[in-house]
Protein backbone atom coordinates (compact mmCIF):
# COMPACT_ATOMS: atom_id res chain seq x y z
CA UNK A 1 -40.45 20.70 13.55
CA UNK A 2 -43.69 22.84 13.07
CA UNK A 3 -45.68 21.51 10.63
CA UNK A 4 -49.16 22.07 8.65
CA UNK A 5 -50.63 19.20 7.73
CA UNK A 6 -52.96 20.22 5.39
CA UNK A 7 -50.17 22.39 3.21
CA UNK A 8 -48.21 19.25 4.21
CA UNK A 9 -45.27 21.70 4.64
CA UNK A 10 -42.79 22.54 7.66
CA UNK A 11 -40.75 25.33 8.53
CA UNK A 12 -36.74 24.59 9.71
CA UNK A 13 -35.06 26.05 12.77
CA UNK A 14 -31.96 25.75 11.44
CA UNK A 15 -32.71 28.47 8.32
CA UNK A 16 -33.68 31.31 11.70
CA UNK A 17 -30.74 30.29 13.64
CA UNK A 18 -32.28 28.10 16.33
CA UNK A 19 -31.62 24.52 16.92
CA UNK A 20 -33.49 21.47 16.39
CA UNK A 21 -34.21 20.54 20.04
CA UNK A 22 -37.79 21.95 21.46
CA UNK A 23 -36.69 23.41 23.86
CA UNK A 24 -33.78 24.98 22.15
CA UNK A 25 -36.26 27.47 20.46
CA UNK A 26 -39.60 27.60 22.17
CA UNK A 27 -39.71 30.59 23.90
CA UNK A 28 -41.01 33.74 23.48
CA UNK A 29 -39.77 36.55 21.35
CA UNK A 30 -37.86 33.26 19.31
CA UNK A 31 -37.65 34.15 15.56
CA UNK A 32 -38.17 30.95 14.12
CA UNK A 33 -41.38 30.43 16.45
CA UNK A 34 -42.34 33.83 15.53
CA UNK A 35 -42.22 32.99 11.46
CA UNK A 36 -44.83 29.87 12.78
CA UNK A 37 -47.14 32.48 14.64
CA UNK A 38 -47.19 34.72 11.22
CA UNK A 39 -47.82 31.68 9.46
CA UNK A 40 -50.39 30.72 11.58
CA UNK A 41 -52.44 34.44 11.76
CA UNK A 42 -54.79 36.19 9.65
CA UNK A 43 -53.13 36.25 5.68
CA UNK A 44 -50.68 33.50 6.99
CA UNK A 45 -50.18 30.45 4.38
CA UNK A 46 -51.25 28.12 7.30
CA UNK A 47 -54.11 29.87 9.12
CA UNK A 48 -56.61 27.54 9.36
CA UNK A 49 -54.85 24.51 8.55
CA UNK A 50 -54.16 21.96 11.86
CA UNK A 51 -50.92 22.41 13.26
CA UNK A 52 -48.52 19.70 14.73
CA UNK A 53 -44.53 19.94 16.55
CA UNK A 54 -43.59 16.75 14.98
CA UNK A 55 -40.66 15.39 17.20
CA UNK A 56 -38.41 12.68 15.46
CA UNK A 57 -39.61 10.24 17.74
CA UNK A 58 -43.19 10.54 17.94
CA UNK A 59 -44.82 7.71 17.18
CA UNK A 60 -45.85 6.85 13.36
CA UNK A 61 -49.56 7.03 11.85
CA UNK A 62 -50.83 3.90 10.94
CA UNK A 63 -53.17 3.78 7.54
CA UNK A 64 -56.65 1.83 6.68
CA UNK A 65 -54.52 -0.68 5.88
CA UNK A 66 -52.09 -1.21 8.73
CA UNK A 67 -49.30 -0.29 7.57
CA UNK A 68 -47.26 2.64 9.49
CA UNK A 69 -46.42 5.73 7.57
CA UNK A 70 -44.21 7.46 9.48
CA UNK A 71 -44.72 10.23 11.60
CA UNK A 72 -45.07 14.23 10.82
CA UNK A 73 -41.37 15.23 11.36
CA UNK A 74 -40.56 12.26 8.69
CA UNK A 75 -43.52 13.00 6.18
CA UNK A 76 -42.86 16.41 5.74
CA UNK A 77 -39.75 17.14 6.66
CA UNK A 78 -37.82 17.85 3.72
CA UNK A 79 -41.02 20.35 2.41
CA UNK A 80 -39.66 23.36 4.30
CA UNK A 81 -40.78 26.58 3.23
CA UNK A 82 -38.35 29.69 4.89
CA UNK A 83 -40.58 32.61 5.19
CA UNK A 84 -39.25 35.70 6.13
CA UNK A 85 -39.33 36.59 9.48
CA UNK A 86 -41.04 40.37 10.57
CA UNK A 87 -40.55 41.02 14.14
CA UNK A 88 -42.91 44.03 14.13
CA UNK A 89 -45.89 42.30 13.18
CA UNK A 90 -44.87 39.68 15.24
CA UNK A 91 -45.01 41.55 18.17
CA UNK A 92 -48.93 42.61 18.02
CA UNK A 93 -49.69 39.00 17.77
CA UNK A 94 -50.96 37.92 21.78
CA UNK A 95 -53.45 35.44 21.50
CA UNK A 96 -52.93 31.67 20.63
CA UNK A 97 -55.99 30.30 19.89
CA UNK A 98 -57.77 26.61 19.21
CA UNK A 99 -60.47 27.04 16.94
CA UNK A 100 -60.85 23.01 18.08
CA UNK A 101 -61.47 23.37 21.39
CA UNK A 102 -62.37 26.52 21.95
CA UNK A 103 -60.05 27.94 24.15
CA UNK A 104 -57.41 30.53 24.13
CA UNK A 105 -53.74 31.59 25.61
CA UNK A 106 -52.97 35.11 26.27
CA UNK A 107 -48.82 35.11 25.65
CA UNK A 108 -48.99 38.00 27.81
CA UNK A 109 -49.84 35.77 31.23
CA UNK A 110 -46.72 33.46 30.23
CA UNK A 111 -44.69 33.17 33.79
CA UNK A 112 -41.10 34.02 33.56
CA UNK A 113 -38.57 30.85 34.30
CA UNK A 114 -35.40 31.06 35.13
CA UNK A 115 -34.39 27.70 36.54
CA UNK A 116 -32.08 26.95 34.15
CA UNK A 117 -30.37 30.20 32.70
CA UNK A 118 -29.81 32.50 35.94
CA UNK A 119 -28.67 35.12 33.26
CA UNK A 120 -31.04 34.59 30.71
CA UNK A 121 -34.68 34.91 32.10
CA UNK A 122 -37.47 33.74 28.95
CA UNK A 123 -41.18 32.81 28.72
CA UNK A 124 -41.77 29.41 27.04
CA UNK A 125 -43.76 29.79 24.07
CA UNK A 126 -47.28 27.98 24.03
CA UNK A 127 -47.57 27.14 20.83
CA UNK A 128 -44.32 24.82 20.30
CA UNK A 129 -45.47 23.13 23.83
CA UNK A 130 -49.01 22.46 23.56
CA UNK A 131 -48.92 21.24 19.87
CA UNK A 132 -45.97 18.77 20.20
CA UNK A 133 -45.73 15.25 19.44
CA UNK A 134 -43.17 13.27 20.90
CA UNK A 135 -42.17 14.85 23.67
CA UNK A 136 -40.01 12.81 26.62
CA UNK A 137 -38.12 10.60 24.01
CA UNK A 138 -35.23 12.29 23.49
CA UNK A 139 -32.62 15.06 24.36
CA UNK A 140 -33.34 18.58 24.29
CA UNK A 141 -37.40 17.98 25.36
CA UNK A 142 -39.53 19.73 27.63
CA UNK A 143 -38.69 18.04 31.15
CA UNK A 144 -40.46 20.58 33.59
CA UNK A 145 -43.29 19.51 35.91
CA UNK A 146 -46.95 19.48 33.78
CA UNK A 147 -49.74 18.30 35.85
CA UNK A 148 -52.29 19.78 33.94
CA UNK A 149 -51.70 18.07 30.93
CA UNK A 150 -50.77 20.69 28.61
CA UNK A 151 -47.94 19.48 26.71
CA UNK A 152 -49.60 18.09 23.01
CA UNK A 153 -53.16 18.68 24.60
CA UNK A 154 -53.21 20.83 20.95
CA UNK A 155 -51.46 18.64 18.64
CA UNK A 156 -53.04 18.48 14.93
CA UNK A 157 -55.67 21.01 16.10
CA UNK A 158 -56.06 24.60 14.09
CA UNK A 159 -54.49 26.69 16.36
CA UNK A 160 -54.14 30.40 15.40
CA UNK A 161 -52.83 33.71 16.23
CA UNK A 162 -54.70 36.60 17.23
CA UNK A 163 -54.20 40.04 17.92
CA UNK A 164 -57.75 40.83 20.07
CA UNK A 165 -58.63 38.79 22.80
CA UNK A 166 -61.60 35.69 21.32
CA UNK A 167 -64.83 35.95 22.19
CA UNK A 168 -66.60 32.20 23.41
CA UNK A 169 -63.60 30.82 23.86
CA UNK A 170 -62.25 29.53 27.76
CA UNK A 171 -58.62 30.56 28.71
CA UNK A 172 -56.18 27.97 28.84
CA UNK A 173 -53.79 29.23 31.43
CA UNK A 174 -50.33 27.98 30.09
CA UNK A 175 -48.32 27.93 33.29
CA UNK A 176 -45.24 25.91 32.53
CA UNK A 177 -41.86 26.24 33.41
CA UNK A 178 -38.34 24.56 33.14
């Protein structure tokens, strides 16, 4: 479940039409990712703010004084917030950026897989991937091959979207596939 920690609010796949699982709705073109990516651009509520897939079985924070308080997906998971969706504007949106580390994924080098739906070919979406927490703990996660260390390599950073390429940032090439 996407989630801004800050606004301490999340956003529910369920009210787009998508299911719960990751990789039930990252990909590309996906209109419950696509209400996160207007969220997360210039005017969105959460631009800015440090974003975080909390997966129900990511592991719990743990406070000053020791005592766990649960992790994002259980904090914040009943403050959903159901934006409305607008594909058009969606659509100009390319960039992901990490104002954190200073890099950048252009959507529009995303390779094609097709592994696992011969009939449907799709583009997993960065931003669900490389913000995760959680990931390899239950059913419905991403399972492909990831030797690069991508997967959560973005979790509770401010990631944004862009619709011109950043200057002094490094390209992240986001190369993963199912």
């Amino acid at each position: 479940m996407p989630v801004s920690i800050e606004k301490e609010q999340s956003v529910y796949s369920h009210d787009y039409g998508n299911g719960l699982k990751l990789m039930e709705h990252s990909w590309i073109g996906n209109n419950f990712v696509g209400v996160v990516e207007r969220l997360i651009s210039k005017g969105g509520d959460w631009f800015g703010t440090r974003i975080v897939w909390g997966g129900d079985y990511a592991d719990g924070d743990v406070d000053a004084n020791g005592v766990e308080t649960g992790n994002f997906y259980q904090k914040f998971g009943e403050n959903n917030i159901k934006p409305v969706f607008d594909k058009p504007k969606s659509r100009k949106l390319r960039y992901l950026v990490n104002l954190d580390k200073n890099e950048f994924v252009d959507l529009n080098k995303v390779p094609v897989t097709d592994v696992l739906y011969k009939k449907f070919k799709y583009r997993i979406h960065p931003l669900p991937l490389l913000t995760c927490e959680g990931n390899g703990r239950g059913g419905g996660d991403f399972r492909g091959n990831d030797p690069n260390g991508l997967v959560g390599k973005w979790a509770r950073n401010r990631v944004v979207m862009e619709t011109t390429k950043p200057k002094n940032c490094e390209e992240l090439i986001f190369n993963l596939v199912e």
